[in-house]
N, C-alpha and C. Protein backbone atom coordinates (compact mmCIF):
# COMPACT_ATOMS: atom_id res chain seq x y z
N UNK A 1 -118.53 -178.62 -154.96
CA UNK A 1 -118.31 -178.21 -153.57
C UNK A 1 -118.80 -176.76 -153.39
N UNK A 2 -119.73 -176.55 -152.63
CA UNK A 2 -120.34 -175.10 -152.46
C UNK A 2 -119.00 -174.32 -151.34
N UNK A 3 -118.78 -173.28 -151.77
CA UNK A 3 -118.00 -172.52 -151.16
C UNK A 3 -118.66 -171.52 -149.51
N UNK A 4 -118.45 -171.29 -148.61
CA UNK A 4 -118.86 -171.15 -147.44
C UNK A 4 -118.86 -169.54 -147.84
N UNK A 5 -120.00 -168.49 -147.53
CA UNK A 5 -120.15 -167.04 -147.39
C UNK A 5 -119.41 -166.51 -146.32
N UNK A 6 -118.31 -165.53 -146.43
CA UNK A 6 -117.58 -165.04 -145.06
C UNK A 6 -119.15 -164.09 -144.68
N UNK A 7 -118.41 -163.89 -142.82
CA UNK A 7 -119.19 -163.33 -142.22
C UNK A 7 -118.35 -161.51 -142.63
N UNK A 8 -119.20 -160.34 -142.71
CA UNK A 8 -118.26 -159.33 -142.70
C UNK A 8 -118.57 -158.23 -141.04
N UNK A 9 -118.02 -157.42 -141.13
CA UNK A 9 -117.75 -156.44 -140.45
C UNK A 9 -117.14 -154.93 -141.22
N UNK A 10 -118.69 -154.13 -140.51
CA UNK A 10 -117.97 -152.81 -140.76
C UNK A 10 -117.97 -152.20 -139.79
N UNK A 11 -116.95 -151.18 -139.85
CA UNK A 11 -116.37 -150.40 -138.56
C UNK A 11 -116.50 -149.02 -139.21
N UNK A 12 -117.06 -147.97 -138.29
CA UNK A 12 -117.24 -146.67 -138.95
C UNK A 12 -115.70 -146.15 -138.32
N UNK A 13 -114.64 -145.86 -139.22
CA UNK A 13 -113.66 -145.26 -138.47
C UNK A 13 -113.44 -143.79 -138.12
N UNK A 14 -114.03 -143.12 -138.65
CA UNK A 14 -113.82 -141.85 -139.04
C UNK A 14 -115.01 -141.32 -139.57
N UNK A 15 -115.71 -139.94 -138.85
CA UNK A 15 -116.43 -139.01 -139.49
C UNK A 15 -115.90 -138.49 -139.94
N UNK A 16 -116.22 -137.60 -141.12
CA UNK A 16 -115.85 -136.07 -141.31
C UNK A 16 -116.96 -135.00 -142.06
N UNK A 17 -116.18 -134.07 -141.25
CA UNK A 17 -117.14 -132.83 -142.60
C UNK A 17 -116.81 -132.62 -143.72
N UNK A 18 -117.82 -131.97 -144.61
CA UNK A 18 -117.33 -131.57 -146.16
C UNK A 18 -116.14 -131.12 -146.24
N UNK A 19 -115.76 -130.38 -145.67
CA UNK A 19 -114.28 -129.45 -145.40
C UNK A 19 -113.03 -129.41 -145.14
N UNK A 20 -113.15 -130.84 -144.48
CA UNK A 20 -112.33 -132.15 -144.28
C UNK A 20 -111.97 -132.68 -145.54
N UNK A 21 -112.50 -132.93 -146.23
CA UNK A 21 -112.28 -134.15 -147.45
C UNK A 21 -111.96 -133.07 -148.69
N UNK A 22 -112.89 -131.69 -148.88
CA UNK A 22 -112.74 -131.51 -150.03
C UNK A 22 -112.42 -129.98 -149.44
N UNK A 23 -111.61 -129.60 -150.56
CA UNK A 23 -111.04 -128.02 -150.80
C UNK A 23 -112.54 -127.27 -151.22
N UNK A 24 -112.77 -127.03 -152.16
CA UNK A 24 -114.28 -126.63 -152.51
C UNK A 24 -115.15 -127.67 -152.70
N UNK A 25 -116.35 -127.95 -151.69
CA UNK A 25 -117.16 -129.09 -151.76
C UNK A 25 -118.41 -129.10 -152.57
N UNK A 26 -117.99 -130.00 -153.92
CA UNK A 26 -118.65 -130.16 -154.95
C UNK A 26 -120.22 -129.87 -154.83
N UNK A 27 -121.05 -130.09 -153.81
CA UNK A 27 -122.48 -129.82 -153.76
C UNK A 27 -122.11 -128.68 -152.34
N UNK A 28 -123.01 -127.93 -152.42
CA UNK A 28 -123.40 -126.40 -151.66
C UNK A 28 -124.69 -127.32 -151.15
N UNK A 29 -124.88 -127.36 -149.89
CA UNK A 29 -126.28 -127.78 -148.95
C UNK A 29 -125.92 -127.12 -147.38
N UNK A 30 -126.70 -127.11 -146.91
CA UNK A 30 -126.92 -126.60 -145.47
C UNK A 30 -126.06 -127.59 -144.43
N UNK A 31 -125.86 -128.53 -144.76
CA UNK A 31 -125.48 -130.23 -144.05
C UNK A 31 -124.23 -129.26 -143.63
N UNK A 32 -123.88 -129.46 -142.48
CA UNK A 32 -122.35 -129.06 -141.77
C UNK A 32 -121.88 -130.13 -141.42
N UNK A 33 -122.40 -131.38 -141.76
CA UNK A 33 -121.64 -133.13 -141.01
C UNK A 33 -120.53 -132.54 -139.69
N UNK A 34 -120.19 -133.57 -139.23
CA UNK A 34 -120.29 -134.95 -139.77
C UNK A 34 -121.42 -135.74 -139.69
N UNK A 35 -121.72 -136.91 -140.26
CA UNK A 35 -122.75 -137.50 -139.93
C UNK A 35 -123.22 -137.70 -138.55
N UNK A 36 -124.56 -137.06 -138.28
CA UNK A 36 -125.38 -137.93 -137.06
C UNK A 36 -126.07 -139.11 -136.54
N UNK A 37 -125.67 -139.95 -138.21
CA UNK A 37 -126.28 -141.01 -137.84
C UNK A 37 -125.25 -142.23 -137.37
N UNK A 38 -123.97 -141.58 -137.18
CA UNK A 38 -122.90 -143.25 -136.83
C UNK A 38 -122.17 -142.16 -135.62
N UNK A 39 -120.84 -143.37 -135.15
CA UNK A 39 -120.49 -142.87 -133.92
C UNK A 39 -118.78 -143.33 -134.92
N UNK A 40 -117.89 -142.39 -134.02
CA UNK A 40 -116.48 -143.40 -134.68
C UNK A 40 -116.26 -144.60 -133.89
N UNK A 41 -116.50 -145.56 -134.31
CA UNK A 41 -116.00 -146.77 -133.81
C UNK A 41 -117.28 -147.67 -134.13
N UNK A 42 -118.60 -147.12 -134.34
CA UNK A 42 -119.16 -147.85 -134.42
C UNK A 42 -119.17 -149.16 -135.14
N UNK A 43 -120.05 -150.23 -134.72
CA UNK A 43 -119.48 -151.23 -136.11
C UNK A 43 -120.78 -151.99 -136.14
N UNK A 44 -120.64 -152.75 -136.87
CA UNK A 44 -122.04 -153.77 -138.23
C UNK A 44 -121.69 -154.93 -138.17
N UNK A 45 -122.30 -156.00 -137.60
CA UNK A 45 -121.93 -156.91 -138.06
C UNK A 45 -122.55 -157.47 -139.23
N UNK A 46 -122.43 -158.57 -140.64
CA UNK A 46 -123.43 -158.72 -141.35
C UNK A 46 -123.10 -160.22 -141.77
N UNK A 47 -124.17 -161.08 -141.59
CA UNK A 47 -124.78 -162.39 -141.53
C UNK A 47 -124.78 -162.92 -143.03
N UNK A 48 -125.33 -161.86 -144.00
CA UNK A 48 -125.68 -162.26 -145.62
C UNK A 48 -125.74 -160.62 -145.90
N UNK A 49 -125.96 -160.18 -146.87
CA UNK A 49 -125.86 -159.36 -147.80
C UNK A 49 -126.88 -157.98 -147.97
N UNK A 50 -127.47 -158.67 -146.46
CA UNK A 50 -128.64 -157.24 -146.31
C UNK A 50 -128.20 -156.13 -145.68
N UNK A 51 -128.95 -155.23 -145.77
CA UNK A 51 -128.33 -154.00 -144.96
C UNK A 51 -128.44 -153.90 -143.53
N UNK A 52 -127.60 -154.28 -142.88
CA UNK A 52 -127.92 -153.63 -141.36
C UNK A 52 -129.36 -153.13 -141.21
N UNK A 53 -129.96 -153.17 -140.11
CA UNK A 53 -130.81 -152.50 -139.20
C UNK A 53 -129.82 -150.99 -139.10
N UNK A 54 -130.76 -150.08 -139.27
CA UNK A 54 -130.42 -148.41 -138.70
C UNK A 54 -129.34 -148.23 -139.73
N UNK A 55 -128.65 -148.54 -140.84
CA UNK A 55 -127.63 -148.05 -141.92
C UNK A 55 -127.99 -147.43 -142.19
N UNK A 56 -127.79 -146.14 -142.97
CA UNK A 56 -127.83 -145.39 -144.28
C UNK A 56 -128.01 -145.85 -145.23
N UNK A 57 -128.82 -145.93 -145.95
CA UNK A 57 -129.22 -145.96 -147.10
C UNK A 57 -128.48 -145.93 -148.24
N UNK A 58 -127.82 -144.03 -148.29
CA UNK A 58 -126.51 -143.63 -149.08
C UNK A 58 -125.63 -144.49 -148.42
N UNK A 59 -125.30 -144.50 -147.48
CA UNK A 59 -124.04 -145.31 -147.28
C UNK A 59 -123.82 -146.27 -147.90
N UNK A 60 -124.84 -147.73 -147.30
CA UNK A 60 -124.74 -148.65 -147.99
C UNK A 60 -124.95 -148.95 -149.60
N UNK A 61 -125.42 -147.95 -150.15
CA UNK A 61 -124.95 -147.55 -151.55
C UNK A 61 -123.92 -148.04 -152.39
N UNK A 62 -122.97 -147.07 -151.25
CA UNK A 62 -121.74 -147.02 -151.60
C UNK A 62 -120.92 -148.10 -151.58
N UNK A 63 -120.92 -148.88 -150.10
CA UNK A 63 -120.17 -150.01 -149.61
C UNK A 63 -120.49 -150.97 -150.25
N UNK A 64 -122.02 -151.18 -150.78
CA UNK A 64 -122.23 -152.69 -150.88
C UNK A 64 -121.54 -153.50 -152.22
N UNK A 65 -120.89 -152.54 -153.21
CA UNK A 65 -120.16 -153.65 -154.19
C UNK A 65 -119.28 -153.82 -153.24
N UNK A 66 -118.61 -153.41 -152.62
CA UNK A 66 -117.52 -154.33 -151.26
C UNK A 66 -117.75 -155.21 -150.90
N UNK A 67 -119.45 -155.51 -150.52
CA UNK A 67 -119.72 -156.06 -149.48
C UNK A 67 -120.14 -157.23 -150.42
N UNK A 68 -120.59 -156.98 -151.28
CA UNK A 68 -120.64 -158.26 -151.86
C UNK A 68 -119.17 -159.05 -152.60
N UNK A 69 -118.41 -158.50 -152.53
CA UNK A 69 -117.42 -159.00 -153.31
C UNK A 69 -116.40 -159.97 -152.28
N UNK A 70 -116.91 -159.08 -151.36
CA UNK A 70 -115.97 -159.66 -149.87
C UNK A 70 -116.87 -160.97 -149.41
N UNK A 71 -118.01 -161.11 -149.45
CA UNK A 71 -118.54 -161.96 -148.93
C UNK A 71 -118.83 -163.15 -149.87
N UNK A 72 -118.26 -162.95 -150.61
CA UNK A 72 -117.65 -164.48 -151.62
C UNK A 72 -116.10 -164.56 -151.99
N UNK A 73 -115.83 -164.31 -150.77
CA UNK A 73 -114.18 -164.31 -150.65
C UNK A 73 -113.55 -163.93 -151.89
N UNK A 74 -114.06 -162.52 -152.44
CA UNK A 74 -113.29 -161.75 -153.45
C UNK A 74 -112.13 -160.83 -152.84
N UNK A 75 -111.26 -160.56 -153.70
CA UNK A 75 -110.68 -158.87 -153.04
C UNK A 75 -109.73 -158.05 -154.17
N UNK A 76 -109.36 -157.34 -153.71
CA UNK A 76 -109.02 -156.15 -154.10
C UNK A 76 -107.41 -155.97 -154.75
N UNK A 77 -106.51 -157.02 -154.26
CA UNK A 77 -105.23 -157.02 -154.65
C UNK A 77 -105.22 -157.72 -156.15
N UNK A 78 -104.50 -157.06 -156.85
CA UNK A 78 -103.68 -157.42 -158.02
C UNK A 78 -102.38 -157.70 -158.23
């Protein structure tokens, strides 16, 4: 029996700046964020396992062991 791929959703909830998150922020760059490339609230819908149109690159980096784990109805509780 082949198991059905969930559909996912991401929601940008929250920008922030370096300054925000970290006491002394581990890399020194010019970047004052928050990011310019999302909005808060924005959101993604995703079909299969590709990256959005217009994502980040780094972002989806980051997210996509989520995104794959979620989209074969994996998760996170123990």
């Amino acid at each position: 029996m082949k198991q059905q791929k969930s559909k996912l959703k991401i929601t940008v909830l929250k920008r922030f700046k370096p300054e925000e998150v970290f006491k002394d922020p581990p890399i020194k760059t010019k970047y004052d964020g928050p990011c310019s490339l999302y909005e808060d609230g924005q959101v993604f819908y995703l079909e299969d396992c590709s990256m959005p149109e217009g994502f980040c690159s780094y972002a989806w980096d980051a997210v996509y062991p989520f995104v794959l784990t979620l989209r074969f109805h994996g998760n996170f509780l123990a």
